[in-house]
Protein backbone atom coordinates (compact mmCIF):
# COMPACT_ATOMS: atom_id res chain seq x y z
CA UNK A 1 -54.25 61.12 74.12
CA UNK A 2 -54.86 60.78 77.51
CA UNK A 3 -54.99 57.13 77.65
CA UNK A 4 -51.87 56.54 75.36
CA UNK A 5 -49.81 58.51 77.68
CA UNK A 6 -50.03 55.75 80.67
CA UNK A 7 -49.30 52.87 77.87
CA UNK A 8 -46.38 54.79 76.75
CA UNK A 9 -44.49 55.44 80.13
CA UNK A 10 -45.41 51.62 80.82
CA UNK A 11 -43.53 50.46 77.90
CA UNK A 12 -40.54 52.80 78.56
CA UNK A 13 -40.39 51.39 82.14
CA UNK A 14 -40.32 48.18 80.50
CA UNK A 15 -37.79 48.88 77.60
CA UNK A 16 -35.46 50.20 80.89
CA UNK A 17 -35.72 47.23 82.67
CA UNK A 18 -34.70 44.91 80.02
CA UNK A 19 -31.46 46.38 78.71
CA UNK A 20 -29.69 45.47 82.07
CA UNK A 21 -27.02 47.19 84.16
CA UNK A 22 -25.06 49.61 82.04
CA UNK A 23 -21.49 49.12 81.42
CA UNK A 24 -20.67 53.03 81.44
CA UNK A 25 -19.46 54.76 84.56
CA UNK A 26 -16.37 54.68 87.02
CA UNK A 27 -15.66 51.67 88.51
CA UNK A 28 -12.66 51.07 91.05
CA UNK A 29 -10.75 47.84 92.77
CA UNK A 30 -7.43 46.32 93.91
CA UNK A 31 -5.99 43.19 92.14
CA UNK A 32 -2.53 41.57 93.22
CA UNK A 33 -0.29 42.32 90.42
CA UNK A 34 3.13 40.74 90.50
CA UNK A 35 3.18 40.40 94.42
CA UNK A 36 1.94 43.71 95.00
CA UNK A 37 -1.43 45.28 95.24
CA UNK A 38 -2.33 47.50 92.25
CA UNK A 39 -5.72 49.87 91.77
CA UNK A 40 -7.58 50.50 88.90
CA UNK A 41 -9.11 52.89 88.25
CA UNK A 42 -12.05 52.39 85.40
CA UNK A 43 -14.37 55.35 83.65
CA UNK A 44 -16.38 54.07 80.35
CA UNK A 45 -18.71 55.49 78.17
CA UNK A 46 -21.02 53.57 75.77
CA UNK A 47 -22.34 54.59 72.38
CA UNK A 48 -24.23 51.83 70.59
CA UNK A 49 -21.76 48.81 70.75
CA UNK A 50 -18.74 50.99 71.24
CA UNK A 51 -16.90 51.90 73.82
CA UNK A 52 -14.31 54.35 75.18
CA UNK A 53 -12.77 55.81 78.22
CA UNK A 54 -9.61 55.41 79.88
CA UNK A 55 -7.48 53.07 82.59
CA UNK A 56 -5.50 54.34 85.22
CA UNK A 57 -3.54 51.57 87.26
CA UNK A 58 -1.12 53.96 89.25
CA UNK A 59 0.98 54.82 86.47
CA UNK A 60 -1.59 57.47 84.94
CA UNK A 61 -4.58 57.51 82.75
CA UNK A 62 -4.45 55.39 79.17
CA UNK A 63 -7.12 55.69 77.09
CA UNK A 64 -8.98 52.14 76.18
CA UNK A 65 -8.98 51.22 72.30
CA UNK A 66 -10.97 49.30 69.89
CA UNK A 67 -13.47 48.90 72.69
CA UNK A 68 -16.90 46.80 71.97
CA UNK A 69 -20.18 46.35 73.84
CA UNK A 70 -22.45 43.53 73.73
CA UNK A 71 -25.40 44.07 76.80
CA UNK A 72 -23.36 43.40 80.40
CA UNK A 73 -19.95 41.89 78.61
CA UNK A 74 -17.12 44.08 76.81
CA UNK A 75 -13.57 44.00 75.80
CA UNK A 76 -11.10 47.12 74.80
CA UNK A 77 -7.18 47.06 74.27
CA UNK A 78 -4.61 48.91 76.39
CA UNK A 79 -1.77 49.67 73.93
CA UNK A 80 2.03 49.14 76.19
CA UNK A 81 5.50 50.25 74.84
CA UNK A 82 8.11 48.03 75.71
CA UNK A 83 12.12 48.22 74.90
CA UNK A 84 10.84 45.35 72.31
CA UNK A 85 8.48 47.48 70.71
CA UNK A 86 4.25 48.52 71.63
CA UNK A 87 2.07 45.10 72.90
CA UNK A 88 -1.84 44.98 73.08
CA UNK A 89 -3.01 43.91 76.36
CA UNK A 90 -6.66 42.52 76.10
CA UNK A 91 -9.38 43.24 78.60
CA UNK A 92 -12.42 41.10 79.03
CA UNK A 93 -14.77 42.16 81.39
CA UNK A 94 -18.80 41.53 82.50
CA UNK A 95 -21.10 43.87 84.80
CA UNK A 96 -23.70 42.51 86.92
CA UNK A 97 -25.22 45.15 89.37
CA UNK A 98 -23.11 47.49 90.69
CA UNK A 99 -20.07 44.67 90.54
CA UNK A 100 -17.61 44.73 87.10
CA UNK A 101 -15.43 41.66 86.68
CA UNK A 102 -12.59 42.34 84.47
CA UNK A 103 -10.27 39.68 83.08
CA UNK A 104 -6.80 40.84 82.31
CA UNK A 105 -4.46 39.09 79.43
CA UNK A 106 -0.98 41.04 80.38
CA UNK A 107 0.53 37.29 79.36
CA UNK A 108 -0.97 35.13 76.77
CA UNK A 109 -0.90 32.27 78.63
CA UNK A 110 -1.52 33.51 81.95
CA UNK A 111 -4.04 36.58 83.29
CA UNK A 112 -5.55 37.66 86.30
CA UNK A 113 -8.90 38.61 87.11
CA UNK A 114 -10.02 42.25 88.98
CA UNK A 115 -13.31 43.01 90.73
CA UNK A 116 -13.71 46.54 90.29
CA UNK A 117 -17.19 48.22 92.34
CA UNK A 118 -19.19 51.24 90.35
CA UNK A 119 -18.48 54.25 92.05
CA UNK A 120 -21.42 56.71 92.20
């Protein structure tokens, strides 16, 4: 027993090393939105390959939907009502470190990309 207990704590340091930065956490940035500078305001949790949590841009806190996990990259929806009726705006976004790059689809033709920082 004594000798498996050094093995094991090896392979756990291992196993913790390999699965990356995690995607969970609150992360914060500015983005110019229409001219003017906006902040978001990021907090996700994981649980296997989904995820949840909710977006606040300055208009209050929306919770994310149909949100996936694959390692660093992820995607949710943010669910807008309009005059016309409710749109789904996709997020795309990828962690590496402490930096989250989050690609926003508000247009399908054109989007804008946010660097958000983890906040500790």
């Amino acid at each position: 027993m004594k000798r498996l207990l050094p093995i094991l704590t090896m392979v756990a340091g291992i196993l913790s090393a390999c699965t990356g930065p995690s995607v969970a956490g609150t992360w914060i940035g500015d983005a110019e939105v229409d001219g003017e500078t906006q902040r978001f305001i990021l907090t996700l949790e994981v649980d296997g390959a989904s995820l949840s949590g909710t977006l606040d841009r300055g208009q209050g806190s929306v919770e994310i939907q149909e949100g996936t996990v694959d390692g660093v990259d992820f995607s949710f929806l943010r669910f807008v009502q309009t005059p016309f009726g409710e749109i789904r705006v996709p997020y795309d976004g990828r962690v590496d470190g402490d930096t989250l790059t989050l690609d926003v689809w508000e247009d399908a033709e054109d989007g804008f990309t946010v660097v958000l920082m983890r906040q500790t």
